[in-house]
Structure formats: C-alpha cells, structure tokens
C-alpha atoms as a PDB file:
ATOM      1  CA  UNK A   1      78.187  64.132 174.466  1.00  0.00           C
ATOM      2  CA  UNK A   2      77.883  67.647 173.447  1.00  0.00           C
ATOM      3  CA  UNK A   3      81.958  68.208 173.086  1.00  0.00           C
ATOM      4  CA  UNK A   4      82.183  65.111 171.107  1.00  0.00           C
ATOM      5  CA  UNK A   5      79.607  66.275 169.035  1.00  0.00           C
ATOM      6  CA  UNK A   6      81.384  69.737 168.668  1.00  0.00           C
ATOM      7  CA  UNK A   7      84.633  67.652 168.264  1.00  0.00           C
ATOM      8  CA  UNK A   8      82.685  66.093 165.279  1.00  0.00           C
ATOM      9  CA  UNK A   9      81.708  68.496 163.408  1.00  0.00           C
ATOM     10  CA  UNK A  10      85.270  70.376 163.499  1.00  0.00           C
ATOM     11  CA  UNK A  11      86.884  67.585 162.289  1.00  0.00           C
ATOM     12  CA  UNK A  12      84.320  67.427 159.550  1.00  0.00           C
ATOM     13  CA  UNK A  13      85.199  71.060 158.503  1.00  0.00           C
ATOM     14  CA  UNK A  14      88.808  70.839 158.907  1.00  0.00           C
ATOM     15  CA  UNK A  15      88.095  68.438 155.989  1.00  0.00           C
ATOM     16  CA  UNK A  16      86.050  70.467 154.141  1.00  0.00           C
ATOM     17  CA  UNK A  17      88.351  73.406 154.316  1.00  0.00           C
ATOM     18  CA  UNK A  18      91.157  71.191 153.573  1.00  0.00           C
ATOM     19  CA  UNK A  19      88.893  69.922 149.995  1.00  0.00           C
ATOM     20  CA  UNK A  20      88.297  73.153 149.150  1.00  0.00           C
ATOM     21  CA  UNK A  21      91.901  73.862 149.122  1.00  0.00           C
ATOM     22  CA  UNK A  22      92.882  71.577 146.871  1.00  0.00           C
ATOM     23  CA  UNK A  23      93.352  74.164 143.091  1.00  0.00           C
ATOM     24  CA  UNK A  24      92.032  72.636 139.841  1.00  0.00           C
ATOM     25  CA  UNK A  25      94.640  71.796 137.489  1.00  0.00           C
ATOM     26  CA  UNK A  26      94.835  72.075 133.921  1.00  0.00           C
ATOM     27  CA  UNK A  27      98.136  70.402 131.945  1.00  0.00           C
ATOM     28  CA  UNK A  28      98.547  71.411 128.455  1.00  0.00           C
ATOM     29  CA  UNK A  29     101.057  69.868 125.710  1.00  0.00           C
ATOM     30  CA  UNK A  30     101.535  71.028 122.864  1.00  0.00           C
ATOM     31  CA  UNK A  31     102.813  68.856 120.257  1.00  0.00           C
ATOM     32  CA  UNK A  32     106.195  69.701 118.226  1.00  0.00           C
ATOM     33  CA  UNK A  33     106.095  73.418 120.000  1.00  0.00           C
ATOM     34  CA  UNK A  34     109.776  74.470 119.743  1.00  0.00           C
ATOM     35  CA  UNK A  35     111.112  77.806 121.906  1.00  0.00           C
ATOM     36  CA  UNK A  36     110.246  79.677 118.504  1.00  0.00           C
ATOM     37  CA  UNK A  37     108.109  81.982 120.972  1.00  0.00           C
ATOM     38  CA  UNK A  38     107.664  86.199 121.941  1.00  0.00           C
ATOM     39  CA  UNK A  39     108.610  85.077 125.482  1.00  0.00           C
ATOM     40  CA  UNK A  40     112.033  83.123 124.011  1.00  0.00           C
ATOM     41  CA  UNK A  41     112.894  86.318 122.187  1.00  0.00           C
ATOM     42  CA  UNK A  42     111.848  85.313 118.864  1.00  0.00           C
ATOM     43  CA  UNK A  43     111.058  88.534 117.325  1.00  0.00           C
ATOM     44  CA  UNK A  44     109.259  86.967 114.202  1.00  0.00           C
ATOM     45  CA  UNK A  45     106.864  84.771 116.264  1.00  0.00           C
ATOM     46  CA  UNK A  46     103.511  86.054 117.277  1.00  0.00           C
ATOM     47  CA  UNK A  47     102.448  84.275 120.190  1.00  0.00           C
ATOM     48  CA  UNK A  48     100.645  86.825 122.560  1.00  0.00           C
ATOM     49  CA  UNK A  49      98.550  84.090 124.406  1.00  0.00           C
ATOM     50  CA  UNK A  50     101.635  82.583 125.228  1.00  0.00           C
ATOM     51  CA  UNK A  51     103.613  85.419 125.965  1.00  0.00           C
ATOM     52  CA  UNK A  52     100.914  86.984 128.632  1.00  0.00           C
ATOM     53  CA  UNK A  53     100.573  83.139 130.383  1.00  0.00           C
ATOM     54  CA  UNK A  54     104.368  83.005 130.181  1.00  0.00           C
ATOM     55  CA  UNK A  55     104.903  86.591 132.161  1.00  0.00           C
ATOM     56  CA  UNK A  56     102.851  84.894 134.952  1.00  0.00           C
ATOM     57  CA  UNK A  57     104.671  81.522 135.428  1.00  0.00           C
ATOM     58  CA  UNK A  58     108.394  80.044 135.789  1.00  0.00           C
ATOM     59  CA  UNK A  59     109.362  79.682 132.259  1.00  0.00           C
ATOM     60  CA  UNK A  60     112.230  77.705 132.004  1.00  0.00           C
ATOM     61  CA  UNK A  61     115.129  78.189 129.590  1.00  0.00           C
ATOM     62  CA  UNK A  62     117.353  75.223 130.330  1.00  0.00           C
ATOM     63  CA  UNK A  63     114.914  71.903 129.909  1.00  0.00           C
ATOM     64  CA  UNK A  64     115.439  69.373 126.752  1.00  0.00           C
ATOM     65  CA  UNK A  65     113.532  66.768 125.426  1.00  0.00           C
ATOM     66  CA  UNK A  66     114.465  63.036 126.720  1.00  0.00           C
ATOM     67  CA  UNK A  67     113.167  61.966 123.172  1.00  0.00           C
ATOM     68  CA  UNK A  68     113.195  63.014 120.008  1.00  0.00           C
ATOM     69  CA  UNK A  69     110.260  60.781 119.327  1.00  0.00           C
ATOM     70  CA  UNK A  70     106.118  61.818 120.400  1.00  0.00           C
ATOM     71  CA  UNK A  71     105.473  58.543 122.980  1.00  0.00           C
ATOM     72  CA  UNK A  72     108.670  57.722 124.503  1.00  0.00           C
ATOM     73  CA  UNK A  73     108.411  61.732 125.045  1.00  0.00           C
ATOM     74  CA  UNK A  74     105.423  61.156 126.388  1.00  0.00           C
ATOM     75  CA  UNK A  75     105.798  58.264 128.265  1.00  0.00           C
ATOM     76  CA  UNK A  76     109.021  59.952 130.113  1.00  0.00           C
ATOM     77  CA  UNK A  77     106.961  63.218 131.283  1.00  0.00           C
ATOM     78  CA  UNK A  78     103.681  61.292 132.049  1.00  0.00           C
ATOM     79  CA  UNK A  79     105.525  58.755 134.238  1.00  0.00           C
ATOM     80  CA  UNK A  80     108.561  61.209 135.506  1.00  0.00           C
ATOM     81  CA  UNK A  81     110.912  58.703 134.371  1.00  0.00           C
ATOM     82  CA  UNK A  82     113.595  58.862 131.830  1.00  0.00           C
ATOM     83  CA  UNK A  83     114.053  56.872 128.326  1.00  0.00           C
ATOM     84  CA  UNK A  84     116.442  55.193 129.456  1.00  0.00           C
ATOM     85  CA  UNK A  85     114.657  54.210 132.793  1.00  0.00           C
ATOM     86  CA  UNK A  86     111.886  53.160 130.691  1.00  0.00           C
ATOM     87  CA  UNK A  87     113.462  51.185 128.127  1.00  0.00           C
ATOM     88  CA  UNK A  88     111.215  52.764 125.448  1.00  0.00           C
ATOM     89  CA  UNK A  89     112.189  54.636 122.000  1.00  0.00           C
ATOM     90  CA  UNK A  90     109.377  53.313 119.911  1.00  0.00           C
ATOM     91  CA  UNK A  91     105.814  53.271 119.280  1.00  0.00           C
ATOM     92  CA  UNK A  92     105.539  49.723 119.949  1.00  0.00           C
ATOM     93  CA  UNK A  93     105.387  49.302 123.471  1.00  0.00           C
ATOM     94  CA  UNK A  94     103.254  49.902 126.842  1.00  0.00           C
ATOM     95  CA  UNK A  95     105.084  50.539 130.039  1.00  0.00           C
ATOM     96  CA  UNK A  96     103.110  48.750 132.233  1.00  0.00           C
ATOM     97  CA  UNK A  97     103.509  45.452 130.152  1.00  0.00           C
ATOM     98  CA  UNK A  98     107.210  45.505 129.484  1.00  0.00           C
ATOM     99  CA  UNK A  99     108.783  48.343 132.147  1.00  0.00           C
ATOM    100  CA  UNK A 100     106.862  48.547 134.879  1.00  0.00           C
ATOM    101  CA  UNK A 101     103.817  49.197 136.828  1.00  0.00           C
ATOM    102  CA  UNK A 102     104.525  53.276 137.101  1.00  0.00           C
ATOM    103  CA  UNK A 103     102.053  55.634 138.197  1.00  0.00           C
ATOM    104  CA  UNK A 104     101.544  58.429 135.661  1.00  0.00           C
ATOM    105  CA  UNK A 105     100.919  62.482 136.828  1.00  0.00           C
ATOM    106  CA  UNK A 106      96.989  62.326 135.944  1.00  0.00           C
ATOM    107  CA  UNK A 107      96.864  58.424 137.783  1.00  0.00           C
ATOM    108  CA  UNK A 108      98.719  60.332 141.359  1.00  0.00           C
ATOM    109  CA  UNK A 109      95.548  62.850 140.926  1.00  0.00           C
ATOM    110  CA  UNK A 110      92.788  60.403 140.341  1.00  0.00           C
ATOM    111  CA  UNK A 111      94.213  58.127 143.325  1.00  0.00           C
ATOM    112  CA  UNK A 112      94.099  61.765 145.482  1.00  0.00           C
ATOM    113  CA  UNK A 113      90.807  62.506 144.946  1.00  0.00           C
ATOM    114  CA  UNK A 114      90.440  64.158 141.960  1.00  0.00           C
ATOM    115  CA  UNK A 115      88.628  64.243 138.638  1.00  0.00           C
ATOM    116  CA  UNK A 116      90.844  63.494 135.599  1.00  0.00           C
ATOM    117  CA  UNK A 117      89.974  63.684 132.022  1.00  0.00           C
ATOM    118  CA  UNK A 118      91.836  64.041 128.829  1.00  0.00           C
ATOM    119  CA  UNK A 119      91.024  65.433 125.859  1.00  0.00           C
ATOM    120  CA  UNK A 120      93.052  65.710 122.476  1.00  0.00           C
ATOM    121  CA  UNK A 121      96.483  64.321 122.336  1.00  0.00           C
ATOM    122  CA  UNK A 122      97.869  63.526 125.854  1.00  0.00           C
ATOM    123  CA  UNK A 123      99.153  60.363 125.592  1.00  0.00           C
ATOM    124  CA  UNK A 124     100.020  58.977 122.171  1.00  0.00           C
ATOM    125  CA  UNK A 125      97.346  56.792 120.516  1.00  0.00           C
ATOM    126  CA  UNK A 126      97.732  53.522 120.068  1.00  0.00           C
ATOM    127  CA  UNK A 127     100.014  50.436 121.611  1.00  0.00           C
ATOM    128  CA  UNK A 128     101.943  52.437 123.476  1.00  0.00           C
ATOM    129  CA  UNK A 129      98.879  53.709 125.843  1.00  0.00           C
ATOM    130  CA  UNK A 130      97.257  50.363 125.463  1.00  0.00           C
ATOM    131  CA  UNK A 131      95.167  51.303 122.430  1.00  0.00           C
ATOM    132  CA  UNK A 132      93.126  53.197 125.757  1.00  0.00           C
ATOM    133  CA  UNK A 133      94.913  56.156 126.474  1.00  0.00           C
ATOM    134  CA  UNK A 134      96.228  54.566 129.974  1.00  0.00           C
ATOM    135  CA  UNK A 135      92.245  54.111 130.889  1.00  0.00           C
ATOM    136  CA  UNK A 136      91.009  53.714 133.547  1.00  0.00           C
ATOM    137  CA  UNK A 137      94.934  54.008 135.397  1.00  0.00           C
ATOM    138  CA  UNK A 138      94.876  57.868 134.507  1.00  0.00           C
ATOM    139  CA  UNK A 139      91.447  58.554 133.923  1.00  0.00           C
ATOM    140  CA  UNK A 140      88.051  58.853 136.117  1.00  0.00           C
ATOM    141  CA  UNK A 141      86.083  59.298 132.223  1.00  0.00           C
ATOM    142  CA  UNK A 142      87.002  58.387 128.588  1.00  0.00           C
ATOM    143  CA  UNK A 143      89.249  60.209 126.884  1.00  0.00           C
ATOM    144  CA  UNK A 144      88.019  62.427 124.335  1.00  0.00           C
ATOM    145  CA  UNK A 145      89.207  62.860 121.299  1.00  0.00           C
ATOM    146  CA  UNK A 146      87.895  64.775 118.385  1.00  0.00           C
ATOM    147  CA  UNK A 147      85.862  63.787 115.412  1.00  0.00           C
ATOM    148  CA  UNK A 148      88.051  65.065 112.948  1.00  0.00           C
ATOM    149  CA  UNK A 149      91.589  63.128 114.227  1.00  0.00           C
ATOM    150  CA  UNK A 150      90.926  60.784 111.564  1.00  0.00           C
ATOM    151  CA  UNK A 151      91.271  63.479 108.948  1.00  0.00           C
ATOM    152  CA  UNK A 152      94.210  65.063 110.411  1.00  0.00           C
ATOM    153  CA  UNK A 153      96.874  63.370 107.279  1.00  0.00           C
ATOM    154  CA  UNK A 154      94.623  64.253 104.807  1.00  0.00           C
ATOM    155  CA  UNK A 155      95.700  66.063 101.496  1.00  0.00           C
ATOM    156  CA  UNK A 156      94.112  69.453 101.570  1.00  0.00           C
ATOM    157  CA  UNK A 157      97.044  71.472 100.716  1.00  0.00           C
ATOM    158  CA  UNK A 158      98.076  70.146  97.060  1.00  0.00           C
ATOM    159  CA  UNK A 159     100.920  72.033  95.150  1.00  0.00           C
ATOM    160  CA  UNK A 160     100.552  72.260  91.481  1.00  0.00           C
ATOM    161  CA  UNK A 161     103.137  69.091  90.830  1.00  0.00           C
ATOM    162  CA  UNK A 162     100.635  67.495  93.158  1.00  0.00           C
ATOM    163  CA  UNK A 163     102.452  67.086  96.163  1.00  0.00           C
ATOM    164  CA  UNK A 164     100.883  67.714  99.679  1.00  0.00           C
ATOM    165  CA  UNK A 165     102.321  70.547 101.535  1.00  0.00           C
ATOM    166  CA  UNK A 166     102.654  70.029 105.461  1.00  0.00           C
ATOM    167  CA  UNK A 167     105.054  73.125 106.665  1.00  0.00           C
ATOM    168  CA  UNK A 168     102.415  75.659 105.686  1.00  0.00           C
ATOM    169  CA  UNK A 169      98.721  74.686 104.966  1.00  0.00           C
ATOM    170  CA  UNK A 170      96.224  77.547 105.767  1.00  0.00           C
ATOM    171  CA  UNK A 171      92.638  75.965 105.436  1.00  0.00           C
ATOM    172  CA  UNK A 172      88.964  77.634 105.504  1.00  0.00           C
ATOM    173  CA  UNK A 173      88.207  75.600 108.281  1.00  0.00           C
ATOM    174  CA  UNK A 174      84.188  74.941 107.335  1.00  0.00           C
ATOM    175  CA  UNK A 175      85.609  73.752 103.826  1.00  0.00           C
ATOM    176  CA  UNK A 176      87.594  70.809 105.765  1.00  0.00           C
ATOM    177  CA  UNK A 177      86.442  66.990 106.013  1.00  0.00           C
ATOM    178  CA  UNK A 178      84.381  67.136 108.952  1.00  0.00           C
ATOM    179  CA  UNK A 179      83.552  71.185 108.694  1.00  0.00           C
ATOM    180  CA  UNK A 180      86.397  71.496 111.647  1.00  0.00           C
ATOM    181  CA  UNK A 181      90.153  70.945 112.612  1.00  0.00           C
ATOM    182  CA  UNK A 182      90.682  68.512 115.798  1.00  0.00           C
ATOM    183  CA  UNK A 183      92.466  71.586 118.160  1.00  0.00           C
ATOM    184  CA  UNK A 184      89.799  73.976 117.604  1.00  0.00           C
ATOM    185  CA  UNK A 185      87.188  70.805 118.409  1.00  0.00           C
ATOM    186  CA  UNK A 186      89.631  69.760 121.543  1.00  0.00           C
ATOM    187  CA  UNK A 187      89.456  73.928 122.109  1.00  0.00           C
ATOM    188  CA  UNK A 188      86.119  73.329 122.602  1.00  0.00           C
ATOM    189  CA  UNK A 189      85.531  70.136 124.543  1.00  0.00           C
ATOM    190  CA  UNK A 190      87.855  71.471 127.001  1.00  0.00           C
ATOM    191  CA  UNK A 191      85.996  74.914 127.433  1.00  0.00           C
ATOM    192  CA  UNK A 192      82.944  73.013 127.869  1.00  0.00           C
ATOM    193  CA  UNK A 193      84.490  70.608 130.398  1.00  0.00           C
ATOM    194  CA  UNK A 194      85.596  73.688 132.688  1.00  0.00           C
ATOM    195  CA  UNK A 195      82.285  75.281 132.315  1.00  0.00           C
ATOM    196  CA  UNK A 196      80.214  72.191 133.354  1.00  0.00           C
ATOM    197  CA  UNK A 197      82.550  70.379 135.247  1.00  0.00           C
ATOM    198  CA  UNK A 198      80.617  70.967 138.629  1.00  0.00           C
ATOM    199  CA  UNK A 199      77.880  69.563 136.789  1.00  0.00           C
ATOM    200  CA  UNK A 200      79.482  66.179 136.382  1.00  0.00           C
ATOM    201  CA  UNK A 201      81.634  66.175 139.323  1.00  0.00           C
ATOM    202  CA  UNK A 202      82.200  67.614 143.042  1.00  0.00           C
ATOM    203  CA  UNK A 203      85.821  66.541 142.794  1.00  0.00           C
ATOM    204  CA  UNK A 204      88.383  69.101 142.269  1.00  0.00           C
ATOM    205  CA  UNK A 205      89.513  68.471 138.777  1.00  0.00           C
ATOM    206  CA  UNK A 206      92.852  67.476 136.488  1.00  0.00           C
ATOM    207  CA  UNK A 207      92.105  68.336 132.611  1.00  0.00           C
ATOM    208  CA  UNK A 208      94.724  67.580 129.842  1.00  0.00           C
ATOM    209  CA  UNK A 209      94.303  68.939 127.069  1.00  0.00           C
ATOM    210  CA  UNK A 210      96.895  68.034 123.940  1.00  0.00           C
ATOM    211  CA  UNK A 211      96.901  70.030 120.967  1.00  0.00           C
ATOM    212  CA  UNK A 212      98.146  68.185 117.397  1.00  0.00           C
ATOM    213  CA  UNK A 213      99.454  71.821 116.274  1.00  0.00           C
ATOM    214  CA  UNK A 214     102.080  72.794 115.083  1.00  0.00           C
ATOM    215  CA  UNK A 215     102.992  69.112 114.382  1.00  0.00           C
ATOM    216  CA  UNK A 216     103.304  68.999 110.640  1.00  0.00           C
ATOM    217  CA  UNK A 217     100.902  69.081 108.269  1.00  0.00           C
ATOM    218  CA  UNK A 218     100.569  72.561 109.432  1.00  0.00           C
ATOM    219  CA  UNK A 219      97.019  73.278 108.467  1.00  0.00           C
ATOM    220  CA  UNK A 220      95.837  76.423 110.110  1.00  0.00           C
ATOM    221  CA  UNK A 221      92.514  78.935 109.761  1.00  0.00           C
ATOM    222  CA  UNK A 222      93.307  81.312 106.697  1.00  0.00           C
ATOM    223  CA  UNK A 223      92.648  84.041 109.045  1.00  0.00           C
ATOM    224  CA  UNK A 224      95.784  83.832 110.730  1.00  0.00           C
ATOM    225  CA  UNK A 225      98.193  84.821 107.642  1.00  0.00           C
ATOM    226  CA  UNK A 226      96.760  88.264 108.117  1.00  0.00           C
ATOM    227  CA  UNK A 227      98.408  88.524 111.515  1.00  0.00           C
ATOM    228  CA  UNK A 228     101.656  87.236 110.702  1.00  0.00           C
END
C-alpha cells in the first residue's frame, strides 16, 4: 500500500512539474507594420522597443504576406493555412462556414490547457470572425476590445481645404473622443491582464494583443514628433 501510495504521489508531481513547464505566451500583431524598422536597417526609423526585442529573437528577413488584405491575412496566420487553401480574399466570409472546420493557434492552446484571451485587433471584426472574434473556438474569455475603436475613422486631423489627413495625424490624446486612442487602451488592458492573470486563472496563459497602429489614419500622441 505504502509504494502505491509513493507511486501516487510521484506521478502527481511529474504532472505538476510538467504544468509548471509549460511558458506563458504572448502573440502580438501589429497592423500595417512594414520592415521600415532600426533592426531592418532603416536608419530614419526610431523603433528602440523593437530593436532591443528584435536583438533577442529570430528575426526573419525572408517572410511575405499571403494577402495583401487585413482578414484573409489574418485568417492565413491564425489558421496556418494559405489563401489559397482557404479560399478567402475578402471580408465577407468565415472559415469555418465555407472552408473548413480549422483549428486556429490560440484554439490548439485553449484545447492544451491554457488560458487564451485577446485583446485589440487579433482577428478582424466582423463576418469574417463570426461577428465574435472566433469565440468561444479561440477563446477561454471575451475578447476585449477598447472603448474608443468606434472612434478610430474619425476626422480629427482636418487640413485647411477640409480634408482629413490619415498618413500623419499627431493628436493630444486627452483632447480625443473618448479622452484616449484604442492601442494605448489595448496597452493597458493587456498590462493589466499579465499583472492579474493569476488572479483569474491557474492556467498558464496565451494573450494576443493587436495593435490598430500604424494602419492609416495615423493618429499618434503629439509627444512623439519631438523624438523623430
């Protein structure tokens, strides 16, 4: 009895050992980012943030696009499966209704034991993520996504013949509809998700967090022009 019991409790923290092995992920996309970048040799761009992750990691200097377009993009990298696999170059469609059933990166977590959440842009909104972000497939909690999205088109940079202007838009951010821009409110949520996240969870955890910058209109905190 007593070496089963010591068999027990070995296999019990073989699995623990083998839980706490298992690293936290966080994915991060960043719409419309081009290899304009310190680490790409771009001597004009400032990107030190970047440039520091980048000098830890594989950077890669030979990947492309599969679409030109933000959700068949999307779809391809969150499924692992090409455009032309998919049969997707619009915003019109989701996968699982006319392609297939096909697992996505964040659903092959969640179905291994982990806690997934998104916040920001992962997926692209709307019809082509079932209007749900690919909830509850890819995710163990709603998506979030912040209160100022809905503001994101708005007009806040007006030349003087009235036109908007989306390349370059710097903005005093508590001036803006909503007092905030939706990366530096998806900056947030995510900082508070990693600081409470063994609050709300035991689970190792998969965070994606998408950024809307530097998708056009470009609006930015004034305070960056003195850096450039």
């Amino acid at each position: 009895m007593f070496k089963q019991i010591t068999f027990l409790l070995l296999i019990i923290t073989a699995v623990e050992k083998s839980y706490q092995r298992k690293p936290n992920v966080l994915f991060i996309i960043v719409d419309d980012l081009r290899p304009s970048l310190g680490i790409y040799g771009d001597d004009n761009a400032r990107t030190p943030n970047i440039d520091a992750l980048a000098k830890k990691s594989a950077v890669f200097t030979n990947v492309f696009a599969q679409q030109a377009l933000c959700a068949p993009s999307r779809n391809s990298f969150l499924t692992s499966r090409r455009p032309d696999s998919l049969h997707l170059y619009d915003f019109n469609s989701y996968w699982r209704d006319v392609a297939g059933n096909f697992t996505t990166i964040p659903q092959l977590f969640k179905e291994n034991g982990y806690y997934t959440h998104s916040i920001g842009k992962v997926f692209h909104p709307g019809k082509s993520s079932n209007f749900t972000d690919d909830s509850l497939y890819s995710w163990s909690r709603s998506p979030y996504h912040p209160p100022t999205e809905k503001y994101k088109n708005a007009k806040v940079c007006v030349t003087r013949n009235g036109l908007a202007q989306n390349i370059l838009c710097p903005v005093i951010v508590n001036e803006q509809p909503g007092g905030s821009l939706p990366d530096l409110e998806s900056l947030s949520a995510a900082k508070d998700f990693l600081k409470y996240h063994k609050q709300i969870s035991t689970l190792p955890y998969f965070l994606a967090v998408g950024f809307h910058k530097p998708h056009i209109p470009l609006k930015f905190p004034i305070e960056y022009l003195s850096i450039i």
